[in-house]
N, C-alpha and C. Protein backbone atom coordinates (compact mmCIF):
# COMPACT_ATOMS: atom_id res chain seq x y z
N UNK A 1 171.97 108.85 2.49
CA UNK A 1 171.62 107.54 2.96
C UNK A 1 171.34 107.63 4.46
N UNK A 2 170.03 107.27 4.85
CA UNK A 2 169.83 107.32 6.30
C UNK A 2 169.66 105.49 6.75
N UNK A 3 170.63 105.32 8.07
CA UNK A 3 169.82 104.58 8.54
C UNK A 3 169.64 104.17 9.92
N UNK A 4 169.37 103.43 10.22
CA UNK A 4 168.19 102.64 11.67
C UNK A 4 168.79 102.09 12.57
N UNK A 5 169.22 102.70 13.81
CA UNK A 5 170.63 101.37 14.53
C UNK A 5 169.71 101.77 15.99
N UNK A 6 169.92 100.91 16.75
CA UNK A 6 169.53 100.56 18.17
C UNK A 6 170.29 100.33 19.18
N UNK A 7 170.41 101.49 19.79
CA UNK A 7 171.05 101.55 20.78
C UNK A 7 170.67 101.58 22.30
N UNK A 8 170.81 100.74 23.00
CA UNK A 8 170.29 100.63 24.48
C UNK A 8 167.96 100.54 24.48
N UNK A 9 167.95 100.17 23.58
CA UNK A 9 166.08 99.80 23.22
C UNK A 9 165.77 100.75 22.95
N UNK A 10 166.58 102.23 22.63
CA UNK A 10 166.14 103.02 21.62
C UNK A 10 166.67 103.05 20.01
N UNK A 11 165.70 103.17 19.20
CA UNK A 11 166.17 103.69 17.72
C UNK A 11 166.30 104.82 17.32
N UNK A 12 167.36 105.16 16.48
CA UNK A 12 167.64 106.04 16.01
C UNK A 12 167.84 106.21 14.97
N UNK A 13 167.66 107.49 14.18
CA UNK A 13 167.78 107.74 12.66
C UNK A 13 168.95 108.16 12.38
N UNK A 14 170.28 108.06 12.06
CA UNK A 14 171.47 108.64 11.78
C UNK A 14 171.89 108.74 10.14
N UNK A 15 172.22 109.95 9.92
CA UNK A 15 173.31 109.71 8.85
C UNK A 15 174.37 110.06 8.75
N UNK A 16 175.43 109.92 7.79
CA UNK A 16 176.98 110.17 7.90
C UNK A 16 176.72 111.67 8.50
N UNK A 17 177.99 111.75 9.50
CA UNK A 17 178.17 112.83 10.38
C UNK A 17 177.07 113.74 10.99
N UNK A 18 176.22 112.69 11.23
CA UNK A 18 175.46 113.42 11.79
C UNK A 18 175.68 112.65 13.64
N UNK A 19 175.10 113.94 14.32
CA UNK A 19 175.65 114.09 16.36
C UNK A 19 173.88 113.83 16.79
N UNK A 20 174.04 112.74 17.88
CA UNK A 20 172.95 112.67 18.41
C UNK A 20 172.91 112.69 20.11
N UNK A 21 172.29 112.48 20.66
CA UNK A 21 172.58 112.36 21.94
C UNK A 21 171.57 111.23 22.55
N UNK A 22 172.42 110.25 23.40
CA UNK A 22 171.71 108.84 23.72
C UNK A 22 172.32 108.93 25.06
N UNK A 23 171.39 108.00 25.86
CA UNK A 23 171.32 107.50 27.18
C UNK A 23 172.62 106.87 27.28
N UNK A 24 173.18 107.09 28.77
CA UNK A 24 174.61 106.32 29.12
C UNK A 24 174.97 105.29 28.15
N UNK A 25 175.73 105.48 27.77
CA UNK A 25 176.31 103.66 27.25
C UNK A 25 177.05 103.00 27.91
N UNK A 26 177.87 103.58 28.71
CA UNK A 26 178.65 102.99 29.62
C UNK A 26 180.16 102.56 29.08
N UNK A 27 180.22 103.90 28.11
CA UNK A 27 182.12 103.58 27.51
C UNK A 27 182.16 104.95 27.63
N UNK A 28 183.60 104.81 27.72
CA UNK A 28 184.73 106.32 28.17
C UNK A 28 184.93 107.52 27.22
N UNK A 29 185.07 108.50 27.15
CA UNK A 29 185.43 109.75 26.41
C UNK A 29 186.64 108.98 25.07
N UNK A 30 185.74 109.47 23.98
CA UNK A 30 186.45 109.44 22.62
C UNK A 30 186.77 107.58 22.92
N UNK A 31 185.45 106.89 22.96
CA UNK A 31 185.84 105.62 22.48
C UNK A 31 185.32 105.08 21.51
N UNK A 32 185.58 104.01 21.01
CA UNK A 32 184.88 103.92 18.92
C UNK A 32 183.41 103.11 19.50
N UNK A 33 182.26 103.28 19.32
CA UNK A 33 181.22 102.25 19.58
C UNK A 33 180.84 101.81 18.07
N UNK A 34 179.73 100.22 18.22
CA UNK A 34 179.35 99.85 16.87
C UNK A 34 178.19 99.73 17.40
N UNK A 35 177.05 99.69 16.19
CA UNK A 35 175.93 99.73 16.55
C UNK A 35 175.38 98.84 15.87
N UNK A 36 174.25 98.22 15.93
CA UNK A 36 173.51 97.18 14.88
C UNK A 36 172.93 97.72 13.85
N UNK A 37 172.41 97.66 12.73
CA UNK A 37 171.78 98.44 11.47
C UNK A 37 170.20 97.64 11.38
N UNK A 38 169.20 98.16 12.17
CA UNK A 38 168.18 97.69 11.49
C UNK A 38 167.41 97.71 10.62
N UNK A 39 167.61 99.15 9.82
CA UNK A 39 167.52 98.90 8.12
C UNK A 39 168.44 100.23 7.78
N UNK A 40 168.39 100.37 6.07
CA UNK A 40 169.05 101.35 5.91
C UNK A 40 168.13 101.87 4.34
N UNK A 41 168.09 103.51 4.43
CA UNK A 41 167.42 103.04 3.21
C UNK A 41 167.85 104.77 2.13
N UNK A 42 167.48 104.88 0.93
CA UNK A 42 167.95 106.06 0.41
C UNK A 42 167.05 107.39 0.78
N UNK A 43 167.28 108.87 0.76
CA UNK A 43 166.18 109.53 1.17
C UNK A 43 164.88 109.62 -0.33
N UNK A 44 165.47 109.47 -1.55
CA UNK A 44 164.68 109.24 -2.46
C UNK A 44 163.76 108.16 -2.55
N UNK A 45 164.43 107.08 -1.70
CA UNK A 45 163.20 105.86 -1.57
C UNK A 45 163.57 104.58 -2.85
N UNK A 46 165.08 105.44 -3.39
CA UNK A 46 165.22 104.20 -4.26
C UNK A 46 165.74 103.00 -3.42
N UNK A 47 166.32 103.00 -2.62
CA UNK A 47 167.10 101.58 -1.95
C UNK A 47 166.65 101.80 -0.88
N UNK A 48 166.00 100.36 -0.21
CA UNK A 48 165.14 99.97 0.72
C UNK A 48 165.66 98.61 1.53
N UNK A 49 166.51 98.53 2.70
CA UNK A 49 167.02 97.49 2.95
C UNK A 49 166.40 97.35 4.86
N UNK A 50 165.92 96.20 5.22
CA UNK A 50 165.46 95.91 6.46
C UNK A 50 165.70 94.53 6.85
N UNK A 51 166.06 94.66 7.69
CA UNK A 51 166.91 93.29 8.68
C UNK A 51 165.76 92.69 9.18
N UNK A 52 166.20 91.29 9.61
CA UNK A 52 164.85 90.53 10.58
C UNK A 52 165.83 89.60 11.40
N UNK A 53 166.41 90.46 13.00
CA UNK A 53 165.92 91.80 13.44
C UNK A 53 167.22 92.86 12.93
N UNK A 54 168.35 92.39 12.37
CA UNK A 54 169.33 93.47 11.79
C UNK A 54 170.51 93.16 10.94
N UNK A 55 170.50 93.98 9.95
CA UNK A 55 171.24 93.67 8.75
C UNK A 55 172.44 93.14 9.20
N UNK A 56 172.74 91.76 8.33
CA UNK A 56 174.05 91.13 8.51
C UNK A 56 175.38 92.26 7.96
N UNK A 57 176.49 92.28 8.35
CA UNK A 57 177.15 92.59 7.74
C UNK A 57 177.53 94.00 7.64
N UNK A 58 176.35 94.67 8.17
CA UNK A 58 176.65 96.13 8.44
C UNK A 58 176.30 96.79 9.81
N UNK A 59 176.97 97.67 9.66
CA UNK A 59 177.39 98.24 11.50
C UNK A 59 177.62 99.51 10.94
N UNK A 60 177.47 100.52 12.09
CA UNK A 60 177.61 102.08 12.01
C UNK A 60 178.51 102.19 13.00
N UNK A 61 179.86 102.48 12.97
CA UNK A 61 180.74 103.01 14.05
C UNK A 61 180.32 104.63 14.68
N UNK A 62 180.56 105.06 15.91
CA UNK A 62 180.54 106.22 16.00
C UNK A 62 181.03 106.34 17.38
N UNK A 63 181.94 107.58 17.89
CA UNK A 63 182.80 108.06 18.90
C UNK A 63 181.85 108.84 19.99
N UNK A 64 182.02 108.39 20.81
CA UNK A 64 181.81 109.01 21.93
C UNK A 64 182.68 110.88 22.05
N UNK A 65 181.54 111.78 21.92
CA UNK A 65 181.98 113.16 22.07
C UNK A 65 182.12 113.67 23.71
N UNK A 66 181.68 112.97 24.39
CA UNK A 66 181.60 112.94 25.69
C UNK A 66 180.43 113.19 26.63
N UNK A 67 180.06 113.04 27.85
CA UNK A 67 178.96 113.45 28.71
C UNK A 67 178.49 114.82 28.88
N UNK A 68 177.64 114.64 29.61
CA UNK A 68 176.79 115.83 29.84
C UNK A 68 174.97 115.61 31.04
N UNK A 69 175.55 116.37 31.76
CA UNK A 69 174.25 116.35 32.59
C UNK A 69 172.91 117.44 31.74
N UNK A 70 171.77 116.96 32.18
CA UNK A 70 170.80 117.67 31.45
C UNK A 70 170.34 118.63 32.90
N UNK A 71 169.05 119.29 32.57
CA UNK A 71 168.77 120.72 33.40
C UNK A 71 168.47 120.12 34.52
N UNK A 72 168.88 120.80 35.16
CA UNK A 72 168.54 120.44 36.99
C UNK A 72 166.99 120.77 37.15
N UNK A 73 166.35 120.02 37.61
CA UNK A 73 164.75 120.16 38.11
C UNK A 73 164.60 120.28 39.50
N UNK A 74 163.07 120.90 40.02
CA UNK A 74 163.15 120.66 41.31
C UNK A 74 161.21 120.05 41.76
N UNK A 75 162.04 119.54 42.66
CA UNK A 75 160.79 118.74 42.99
C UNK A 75 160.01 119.36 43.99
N UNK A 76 158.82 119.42 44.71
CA UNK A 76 158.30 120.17 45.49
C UNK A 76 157.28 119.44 45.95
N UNK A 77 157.21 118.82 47.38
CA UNK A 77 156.38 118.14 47.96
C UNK A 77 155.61 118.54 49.27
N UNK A 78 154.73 118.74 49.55
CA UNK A 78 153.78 119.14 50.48
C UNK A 78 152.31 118.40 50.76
N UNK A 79 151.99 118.88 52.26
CA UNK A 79 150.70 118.08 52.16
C UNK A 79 150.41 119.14 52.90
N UNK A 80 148.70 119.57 52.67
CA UNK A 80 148.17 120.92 52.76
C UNK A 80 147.83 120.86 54.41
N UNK A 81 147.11 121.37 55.03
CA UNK A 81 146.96 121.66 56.41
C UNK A 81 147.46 121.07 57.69
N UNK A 82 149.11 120.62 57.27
CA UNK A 82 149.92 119.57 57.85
C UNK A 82 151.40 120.60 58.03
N UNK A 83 151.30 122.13 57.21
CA UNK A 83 152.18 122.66 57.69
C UNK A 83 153.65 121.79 57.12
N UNK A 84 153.38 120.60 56.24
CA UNK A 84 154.78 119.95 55.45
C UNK A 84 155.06 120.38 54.15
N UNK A 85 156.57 121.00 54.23
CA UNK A 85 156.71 121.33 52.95
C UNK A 85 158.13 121.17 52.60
N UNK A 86 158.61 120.25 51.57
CA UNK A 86 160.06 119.77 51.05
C UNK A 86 160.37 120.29 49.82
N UNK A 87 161.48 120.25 49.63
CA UNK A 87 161.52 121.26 47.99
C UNK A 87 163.43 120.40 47.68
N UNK A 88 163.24 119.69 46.96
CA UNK A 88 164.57 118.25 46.26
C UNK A 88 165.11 119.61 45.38
């Protein structure tokens, strides 16, 4: 059973135990979050359920595994026969 929850104006596809990774939420290490269900449906295509804008009555709990910074980038700014050159 997969389904459809929205978190921070992104959607996502989840199913039982399955790990995703989403933008800050702004709650603490190992806390319970709920999410809205905007549809849910079978992978065979027999059961087909969609909210207008999200199913009453059902919610997807899931725990915060904790943070993580992503790859450090670098920026590199210059302007050509000006001898300027910055590197973030």
């Amino acid at each position: 059973m997969y389904a459809v929850i929205q978190c921070k104006g992104h959607q996502y596809i989840v199913t039982k135990g399955s790990k995703i990774v989403v933008d800050s939420i702004g709650t603490e290490d190992k806390e319970i979050n709920n999410f809205d269900v905007l549809a849910v449906f079978e992978a065979d295509g027999s059961h087909v359920a969609v909210g207008s804008p999200v199913l009453k009555n059902v919610t997807v709990v899931a725990d915060n595994a904790g943070t993580a910074k992503g790859e450090k980038i670098n920026v590199l700014k210059f302007k050509r026969k000006n001898r300027y050159e910055r590197n973030i």
